[in-house]
PDB file of N, CA and C in Angstrom:
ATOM      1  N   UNK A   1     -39.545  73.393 -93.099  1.00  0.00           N
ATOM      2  CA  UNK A   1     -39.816  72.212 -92.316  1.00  0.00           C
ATOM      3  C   UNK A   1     -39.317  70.965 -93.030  1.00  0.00           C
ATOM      4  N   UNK A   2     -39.446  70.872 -94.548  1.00  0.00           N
ATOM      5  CA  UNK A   2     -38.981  69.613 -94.887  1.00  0.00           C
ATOM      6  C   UNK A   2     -37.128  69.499 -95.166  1.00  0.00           C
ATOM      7  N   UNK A   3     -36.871  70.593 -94.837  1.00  0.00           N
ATOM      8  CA  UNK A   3     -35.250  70.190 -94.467  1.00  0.00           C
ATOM      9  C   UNK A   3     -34.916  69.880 -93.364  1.00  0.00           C
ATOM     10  N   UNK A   4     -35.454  70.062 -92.727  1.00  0.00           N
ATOM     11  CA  UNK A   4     -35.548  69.394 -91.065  1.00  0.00           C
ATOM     12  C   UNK A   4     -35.671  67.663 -90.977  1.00  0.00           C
ATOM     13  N   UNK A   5     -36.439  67.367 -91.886  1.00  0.00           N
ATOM     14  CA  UNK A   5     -37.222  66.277 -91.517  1.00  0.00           C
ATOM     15  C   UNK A   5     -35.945  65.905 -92.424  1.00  0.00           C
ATOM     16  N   UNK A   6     -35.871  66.084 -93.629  1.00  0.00           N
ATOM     17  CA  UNK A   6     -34.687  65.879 -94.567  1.00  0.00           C
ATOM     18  C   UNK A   6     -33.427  65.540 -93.698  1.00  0.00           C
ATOM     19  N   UNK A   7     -32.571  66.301 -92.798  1.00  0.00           N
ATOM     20  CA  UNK A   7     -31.996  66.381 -92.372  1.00  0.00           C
ATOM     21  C   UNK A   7     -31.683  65.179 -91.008  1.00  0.00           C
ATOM     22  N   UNK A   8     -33.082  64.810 -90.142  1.00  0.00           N
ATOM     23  CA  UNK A   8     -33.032  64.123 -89.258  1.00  0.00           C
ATOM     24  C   UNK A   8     -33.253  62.764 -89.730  1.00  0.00           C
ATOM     25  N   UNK A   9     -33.573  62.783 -91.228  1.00  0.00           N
ATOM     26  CA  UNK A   9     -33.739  61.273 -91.787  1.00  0.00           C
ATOM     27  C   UNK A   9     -32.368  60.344 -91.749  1.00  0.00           C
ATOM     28  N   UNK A  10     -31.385  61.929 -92.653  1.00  0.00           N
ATOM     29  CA  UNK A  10     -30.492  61.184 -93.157  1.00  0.00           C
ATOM     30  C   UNK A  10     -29.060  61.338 -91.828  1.00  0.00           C
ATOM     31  N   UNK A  11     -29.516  61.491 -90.312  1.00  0.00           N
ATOM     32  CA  UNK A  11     -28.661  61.075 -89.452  1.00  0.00           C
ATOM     33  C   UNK A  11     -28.219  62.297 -88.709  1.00  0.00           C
ATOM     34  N   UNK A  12     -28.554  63.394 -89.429  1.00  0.00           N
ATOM     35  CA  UNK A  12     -28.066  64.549 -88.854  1.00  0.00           C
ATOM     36  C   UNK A  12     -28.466  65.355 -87.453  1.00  0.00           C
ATOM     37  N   UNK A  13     -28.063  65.895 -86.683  1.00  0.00           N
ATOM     38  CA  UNK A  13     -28.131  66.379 -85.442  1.00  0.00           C
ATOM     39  C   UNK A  13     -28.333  67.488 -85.494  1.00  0.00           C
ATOM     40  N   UNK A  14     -28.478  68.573 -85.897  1.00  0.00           N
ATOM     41  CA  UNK A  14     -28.439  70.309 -86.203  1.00  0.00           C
ATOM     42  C   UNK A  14     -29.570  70.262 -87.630  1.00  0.00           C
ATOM     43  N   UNK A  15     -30.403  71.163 -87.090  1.00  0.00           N
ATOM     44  CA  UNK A  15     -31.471  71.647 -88.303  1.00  0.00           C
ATOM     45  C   UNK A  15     -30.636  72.613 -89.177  1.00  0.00           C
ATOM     46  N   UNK A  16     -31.306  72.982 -90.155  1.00  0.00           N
ATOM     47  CA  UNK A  16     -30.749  74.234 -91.140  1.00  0.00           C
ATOM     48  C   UNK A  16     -30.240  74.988 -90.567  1.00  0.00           C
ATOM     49  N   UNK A  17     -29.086  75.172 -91.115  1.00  0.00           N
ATOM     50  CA  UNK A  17     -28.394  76.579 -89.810  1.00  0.00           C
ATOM     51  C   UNK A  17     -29.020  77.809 -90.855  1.00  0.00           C
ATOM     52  N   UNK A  18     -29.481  78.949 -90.907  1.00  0.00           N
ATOM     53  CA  UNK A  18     -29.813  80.140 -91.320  1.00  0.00           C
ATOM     54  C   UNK A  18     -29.414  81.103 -90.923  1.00  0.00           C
ATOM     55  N   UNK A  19     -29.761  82.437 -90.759  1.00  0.00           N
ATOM     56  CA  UNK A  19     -29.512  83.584 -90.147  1.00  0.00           C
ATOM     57  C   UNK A  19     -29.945  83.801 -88.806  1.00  0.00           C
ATOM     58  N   UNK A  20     -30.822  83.330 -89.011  1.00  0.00           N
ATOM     59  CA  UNK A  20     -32.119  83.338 -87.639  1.00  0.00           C
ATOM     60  C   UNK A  20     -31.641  82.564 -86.628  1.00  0.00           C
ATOM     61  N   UNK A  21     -30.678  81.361 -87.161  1.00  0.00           N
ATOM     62  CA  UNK A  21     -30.314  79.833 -86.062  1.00  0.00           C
ATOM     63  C   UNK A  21     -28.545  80.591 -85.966  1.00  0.00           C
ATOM     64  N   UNK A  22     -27.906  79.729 -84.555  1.00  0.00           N
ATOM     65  CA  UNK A  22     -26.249  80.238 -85.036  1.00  0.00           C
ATOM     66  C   UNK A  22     -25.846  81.732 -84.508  1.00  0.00           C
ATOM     67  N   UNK A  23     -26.605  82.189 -83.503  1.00  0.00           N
ATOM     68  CA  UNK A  23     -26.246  83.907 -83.679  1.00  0.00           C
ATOM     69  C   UNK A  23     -24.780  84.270 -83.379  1.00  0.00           C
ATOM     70  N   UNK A  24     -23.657  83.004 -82.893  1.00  0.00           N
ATOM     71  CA  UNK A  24     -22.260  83.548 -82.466  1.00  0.00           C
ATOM     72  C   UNK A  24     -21.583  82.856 -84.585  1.00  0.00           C
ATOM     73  N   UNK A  25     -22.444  82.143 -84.583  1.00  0.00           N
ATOM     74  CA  UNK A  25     -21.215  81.461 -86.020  1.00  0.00           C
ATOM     75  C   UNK A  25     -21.702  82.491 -86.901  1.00  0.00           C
ATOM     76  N   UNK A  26     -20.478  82.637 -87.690  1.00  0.00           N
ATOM     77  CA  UNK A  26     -20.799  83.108 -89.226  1.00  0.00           C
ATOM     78  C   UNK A  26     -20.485  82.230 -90.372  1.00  0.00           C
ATOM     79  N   UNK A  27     -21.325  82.141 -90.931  1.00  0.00           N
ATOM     80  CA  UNK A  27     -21.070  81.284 -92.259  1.00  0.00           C
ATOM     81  C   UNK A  27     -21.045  81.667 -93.587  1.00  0.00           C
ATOM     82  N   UNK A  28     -21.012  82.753 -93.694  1.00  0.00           N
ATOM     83  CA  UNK A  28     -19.944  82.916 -94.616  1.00  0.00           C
ATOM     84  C   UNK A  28     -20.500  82.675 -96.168  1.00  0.00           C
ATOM     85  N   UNK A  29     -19.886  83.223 -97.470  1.00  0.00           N
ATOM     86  CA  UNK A  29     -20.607  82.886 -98.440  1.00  0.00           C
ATOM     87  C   UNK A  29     -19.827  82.327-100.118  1.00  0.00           C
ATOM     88  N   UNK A  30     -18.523  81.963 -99.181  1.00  0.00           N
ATOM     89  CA  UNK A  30     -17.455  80.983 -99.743  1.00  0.00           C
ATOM     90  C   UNK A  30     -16.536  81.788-100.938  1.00  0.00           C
ATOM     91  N   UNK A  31     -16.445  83.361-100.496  1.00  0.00           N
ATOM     92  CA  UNK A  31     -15.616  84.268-101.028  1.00  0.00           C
ATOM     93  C   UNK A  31     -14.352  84.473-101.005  1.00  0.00           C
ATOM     94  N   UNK A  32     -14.145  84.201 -99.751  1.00  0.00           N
ATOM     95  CA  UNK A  32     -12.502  84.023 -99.339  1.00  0.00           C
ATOM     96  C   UNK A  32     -12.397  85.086 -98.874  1.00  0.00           C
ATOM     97  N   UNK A  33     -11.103  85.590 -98.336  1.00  0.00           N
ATOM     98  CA  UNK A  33     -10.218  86.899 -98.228  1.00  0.00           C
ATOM     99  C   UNK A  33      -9.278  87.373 -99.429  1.00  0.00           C
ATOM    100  N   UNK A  34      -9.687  89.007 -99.188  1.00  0.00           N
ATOM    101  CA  UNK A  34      -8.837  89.228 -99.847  1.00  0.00           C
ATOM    102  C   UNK A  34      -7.287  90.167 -99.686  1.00  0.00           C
ATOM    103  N   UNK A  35      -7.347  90.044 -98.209  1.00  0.00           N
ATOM    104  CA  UNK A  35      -6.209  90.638 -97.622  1.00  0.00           C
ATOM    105  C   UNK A  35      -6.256  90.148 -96.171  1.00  0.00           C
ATOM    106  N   UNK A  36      -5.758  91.096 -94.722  1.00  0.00           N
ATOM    107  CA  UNK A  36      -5.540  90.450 -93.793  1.00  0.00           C
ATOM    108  C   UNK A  36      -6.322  92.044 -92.783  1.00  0.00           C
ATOM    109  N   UNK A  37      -6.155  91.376 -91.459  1.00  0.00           N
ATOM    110  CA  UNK A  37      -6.925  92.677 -90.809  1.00  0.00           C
ATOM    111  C   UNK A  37      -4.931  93.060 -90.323  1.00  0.00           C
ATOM    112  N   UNK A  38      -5.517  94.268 -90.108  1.00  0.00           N
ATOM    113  CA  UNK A  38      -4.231  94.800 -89.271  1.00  0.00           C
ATOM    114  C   UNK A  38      -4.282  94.919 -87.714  1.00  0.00           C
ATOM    115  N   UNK A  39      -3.716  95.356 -87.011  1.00  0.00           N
ATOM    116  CA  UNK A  39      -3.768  95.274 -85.299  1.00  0.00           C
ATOM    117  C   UNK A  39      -4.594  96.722 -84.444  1.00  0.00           C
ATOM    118  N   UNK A  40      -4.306  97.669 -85.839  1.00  0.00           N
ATOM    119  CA  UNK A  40      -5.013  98.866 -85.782  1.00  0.00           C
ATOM    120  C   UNK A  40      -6.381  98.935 -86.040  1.00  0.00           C
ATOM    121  N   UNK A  41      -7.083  97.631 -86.252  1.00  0.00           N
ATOM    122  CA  UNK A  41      -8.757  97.968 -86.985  1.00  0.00           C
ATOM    123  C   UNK A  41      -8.762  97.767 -88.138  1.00  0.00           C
ATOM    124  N   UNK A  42      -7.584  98.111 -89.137  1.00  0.00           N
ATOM    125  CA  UNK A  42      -8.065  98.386 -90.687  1.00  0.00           C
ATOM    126  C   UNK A  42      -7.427  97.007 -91.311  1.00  0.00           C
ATOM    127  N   UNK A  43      -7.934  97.295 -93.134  1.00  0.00           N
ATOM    128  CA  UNK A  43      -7.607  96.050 -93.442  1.00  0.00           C
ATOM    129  C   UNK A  43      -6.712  96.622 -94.593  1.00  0.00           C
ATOM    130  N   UNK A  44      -5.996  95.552 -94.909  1.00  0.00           N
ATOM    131  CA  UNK A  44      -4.716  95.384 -96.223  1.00  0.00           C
ATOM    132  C   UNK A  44      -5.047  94.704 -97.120  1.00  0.00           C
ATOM    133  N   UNK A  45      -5.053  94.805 -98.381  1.00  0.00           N
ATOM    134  CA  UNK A  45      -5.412  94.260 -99.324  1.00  0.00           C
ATOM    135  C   UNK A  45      -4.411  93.545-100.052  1.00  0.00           C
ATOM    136  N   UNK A  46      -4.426  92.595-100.152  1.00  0.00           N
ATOM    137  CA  UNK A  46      -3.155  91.548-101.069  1.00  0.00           C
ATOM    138  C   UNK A  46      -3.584  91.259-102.290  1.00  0.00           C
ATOM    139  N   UNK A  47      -2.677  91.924-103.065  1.00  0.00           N
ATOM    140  CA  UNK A  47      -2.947  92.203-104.706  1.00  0.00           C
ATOM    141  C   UNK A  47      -2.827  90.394-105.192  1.00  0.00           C
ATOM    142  N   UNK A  48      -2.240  90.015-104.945  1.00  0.00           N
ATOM    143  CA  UNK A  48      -1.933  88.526-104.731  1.00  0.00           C
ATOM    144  C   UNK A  48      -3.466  87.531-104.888  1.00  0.00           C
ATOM    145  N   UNK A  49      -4.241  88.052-103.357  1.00  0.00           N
ATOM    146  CA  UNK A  49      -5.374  87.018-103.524  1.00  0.00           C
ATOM    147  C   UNK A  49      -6.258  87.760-104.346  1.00  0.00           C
ATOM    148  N   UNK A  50      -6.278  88.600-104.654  1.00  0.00           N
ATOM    149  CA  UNK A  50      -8.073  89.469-106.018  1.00  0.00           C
ATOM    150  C   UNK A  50      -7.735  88.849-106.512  1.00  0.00           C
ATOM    151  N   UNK A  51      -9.479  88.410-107.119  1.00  0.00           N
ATOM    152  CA  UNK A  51      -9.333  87.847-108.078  1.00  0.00           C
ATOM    153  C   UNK A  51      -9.270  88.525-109.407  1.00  0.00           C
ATOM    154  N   UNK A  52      -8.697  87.944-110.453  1.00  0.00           N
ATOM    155  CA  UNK A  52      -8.622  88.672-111.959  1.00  0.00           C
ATOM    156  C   UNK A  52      -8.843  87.870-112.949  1.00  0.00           C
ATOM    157  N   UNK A  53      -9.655  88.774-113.882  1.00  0.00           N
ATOM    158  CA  UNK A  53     -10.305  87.994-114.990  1.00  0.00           C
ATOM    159  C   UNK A  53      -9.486  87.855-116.376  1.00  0.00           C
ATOM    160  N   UNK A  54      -9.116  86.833-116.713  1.00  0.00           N
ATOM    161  CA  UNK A  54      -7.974  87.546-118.577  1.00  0.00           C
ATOM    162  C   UNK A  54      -8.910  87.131-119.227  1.00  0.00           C
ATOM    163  N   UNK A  55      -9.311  88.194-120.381  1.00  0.00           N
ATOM    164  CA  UNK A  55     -10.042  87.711-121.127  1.00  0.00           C
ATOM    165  C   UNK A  55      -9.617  87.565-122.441  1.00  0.00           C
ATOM    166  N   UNK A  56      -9.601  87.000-123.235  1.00  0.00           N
ATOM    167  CA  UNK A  56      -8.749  86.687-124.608  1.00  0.00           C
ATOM    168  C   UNK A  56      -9.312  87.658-125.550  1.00  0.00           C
ATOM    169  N   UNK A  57      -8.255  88.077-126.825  1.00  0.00           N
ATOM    170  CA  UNK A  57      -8.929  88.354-127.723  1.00  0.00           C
ATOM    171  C   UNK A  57      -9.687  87.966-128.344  1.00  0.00           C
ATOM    172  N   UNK A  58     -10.705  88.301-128.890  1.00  0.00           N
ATOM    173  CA  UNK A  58     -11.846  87.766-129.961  1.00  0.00           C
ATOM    174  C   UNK A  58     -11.888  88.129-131.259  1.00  0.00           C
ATOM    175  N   UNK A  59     -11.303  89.331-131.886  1.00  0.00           N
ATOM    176  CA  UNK A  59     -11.744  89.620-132.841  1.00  0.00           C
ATOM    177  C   UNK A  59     -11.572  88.430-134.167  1.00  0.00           C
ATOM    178  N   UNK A  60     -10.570  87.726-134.388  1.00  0.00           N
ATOM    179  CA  UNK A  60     -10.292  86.668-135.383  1.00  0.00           C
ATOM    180  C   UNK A  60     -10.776  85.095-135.127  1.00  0.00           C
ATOM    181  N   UNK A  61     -11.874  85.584-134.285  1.00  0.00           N
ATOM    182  CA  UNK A  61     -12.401  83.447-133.160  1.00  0.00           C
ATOM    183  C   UNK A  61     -13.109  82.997-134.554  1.00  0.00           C
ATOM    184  N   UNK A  62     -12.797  82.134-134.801  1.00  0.00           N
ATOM    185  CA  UNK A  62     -13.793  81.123-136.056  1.00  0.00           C
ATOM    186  C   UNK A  62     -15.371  80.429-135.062  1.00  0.00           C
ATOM    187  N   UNK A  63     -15.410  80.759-133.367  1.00  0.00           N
ATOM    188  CA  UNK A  63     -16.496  79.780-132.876  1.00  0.00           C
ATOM    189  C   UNK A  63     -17.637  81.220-132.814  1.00  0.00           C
ATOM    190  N   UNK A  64     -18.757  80.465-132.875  1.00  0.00           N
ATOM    191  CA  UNK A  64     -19.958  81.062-133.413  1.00  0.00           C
ATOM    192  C   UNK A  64     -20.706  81.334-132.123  1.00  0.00           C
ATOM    193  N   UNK A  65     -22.067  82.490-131.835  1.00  0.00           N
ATOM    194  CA  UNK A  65     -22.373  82.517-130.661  1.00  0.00           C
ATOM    195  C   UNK A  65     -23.473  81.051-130.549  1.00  0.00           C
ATOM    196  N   UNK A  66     -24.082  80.608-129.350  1.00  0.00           N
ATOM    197  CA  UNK A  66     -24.770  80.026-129.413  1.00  0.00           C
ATOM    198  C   UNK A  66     -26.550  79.975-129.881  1.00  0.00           C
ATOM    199  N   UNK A  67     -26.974  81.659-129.705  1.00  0.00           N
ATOM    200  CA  UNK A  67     -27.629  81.830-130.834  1.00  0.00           C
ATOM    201  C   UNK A  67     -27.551  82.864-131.518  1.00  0.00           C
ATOM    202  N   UNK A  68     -28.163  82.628-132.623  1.00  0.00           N
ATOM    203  CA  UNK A  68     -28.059  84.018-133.497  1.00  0.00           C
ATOM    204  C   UNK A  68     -28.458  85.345-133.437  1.00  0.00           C
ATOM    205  N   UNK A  69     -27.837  86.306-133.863  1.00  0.00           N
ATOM    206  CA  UNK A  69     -28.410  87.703-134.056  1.00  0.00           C
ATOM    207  C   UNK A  69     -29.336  87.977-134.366  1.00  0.00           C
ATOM    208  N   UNK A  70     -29.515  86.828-135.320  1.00  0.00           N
ATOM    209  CA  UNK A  70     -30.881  87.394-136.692  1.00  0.00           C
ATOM    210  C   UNK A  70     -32.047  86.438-136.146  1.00  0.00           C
ATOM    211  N   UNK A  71     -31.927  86.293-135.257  1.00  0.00           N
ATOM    212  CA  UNK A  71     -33.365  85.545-134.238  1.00  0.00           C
ATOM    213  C   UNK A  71     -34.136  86.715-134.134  1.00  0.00           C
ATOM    214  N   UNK A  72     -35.733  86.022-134.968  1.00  0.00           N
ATOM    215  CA  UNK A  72     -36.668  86.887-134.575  1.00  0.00           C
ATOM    216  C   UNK A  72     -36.650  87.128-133.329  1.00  0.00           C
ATOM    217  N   UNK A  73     -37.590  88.341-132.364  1.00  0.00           N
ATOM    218  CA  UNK A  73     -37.905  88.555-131.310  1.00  0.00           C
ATOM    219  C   UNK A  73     -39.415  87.927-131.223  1.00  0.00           C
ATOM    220  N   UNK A  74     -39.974  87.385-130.021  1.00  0.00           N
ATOM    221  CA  UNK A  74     -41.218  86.815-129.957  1.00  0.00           C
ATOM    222  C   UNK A  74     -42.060  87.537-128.656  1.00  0.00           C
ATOM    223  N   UNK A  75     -42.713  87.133-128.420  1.00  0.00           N
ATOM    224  CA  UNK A  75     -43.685  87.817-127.211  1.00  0.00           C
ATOM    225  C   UNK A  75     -44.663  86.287-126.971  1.00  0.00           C
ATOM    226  N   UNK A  76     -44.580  86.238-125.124  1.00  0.00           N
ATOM    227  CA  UNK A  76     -45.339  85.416-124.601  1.00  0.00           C
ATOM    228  C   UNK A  76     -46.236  86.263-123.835  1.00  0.00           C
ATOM    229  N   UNK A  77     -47.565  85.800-123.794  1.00  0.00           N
ATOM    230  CA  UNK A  77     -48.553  86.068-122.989  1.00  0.00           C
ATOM    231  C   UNK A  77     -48.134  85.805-121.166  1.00  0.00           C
ATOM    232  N   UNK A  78     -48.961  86.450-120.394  1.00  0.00           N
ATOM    233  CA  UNK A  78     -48.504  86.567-119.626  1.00  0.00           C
ATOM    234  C   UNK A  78     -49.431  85.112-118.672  1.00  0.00           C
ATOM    235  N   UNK A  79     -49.301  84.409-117.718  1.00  0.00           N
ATOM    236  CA  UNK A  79     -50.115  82.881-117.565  1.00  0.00           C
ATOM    237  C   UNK A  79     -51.233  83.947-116.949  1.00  0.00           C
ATOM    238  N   UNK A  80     -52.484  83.236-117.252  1.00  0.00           N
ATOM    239  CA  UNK A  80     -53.680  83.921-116.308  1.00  0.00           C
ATOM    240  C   UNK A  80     -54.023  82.566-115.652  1.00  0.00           C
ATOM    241  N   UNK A  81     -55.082  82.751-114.686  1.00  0.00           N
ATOM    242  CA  UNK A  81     -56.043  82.074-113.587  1.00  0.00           C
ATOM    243  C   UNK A  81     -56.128  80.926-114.482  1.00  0.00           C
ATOM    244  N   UNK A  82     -56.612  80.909-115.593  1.00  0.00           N
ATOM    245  CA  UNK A  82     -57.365  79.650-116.366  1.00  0.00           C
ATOM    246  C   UNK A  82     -56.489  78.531-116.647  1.00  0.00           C
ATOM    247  N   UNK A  83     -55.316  78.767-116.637  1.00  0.00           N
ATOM    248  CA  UNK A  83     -53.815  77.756-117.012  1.00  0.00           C
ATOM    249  C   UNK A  83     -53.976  77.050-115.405  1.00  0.00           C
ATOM    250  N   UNK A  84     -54.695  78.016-114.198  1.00  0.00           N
ATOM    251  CA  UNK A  84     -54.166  76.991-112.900  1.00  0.00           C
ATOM    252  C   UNK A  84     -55.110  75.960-112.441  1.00  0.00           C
ATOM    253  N   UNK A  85     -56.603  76.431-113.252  1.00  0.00           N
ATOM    254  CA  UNK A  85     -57.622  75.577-112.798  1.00  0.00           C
ATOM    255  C   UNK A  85     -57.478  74.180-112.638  1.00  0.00           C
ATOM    256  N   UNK A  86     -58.149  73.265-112.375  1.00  0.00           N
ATOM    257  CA  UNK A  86     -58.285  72.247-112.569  1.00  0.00           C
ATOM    258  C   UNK A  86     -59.099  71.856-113.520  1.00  0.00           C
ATOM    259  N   UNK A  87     -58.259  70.686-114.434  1.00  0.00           N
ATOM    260  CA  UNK A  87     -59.008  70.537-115.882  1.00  0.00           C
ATOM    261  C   UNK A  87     -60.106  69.327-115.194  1.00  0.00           C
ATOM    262  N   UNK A  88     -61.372  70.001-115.685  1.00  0.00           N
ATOM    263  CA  UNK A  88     -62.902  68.604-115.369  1.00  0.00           C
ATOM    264  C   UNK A  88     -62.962  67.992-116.541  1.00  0.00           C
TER     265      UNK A  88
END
């Protein structure tokens, strides 16, 4: 509800579009394609658009991780009821 209200504040005409709202649009989840459909049903894949990762060598890097190996391990309690009360 408060994206609604969010939404009609700042001028907008259309509530949250979701899954539930929209049943002809698809929106999609900003992946792209990675090939094309064919005329037969099936699809082609274009080696072109995958994506690919290069990853560099490491073994000789002078940069350090951000933390250490030799970090103790610790243990947190888990929150109970008494952390939500209200302090009197």
């Amino acid at each position: 509800m408060q994206e609604v209200i969010r939404g009609l504040f700042r001028g907008a005409k259309r509530g949250v579009l979701t899954s539930k709202k929209g049943r002809n649009f698809y929106k999609g989840n900003r992946t792209g394609s990675m090939g094309r459909h064919t005329k037969h049903g099936g699809y082609v894949i274009d080696l072109d658009k995958v994506r690919t990762f290069v990853v560099p060598d490491m073994t000789n890097c002078e940069l350090q991780p951000y933390v250490s190996r030799r970090t103790g391990k610790f243990k947190v309690d888990p929150p109970t009821s008494n952390l939500f009360s209200k302090a009197e």
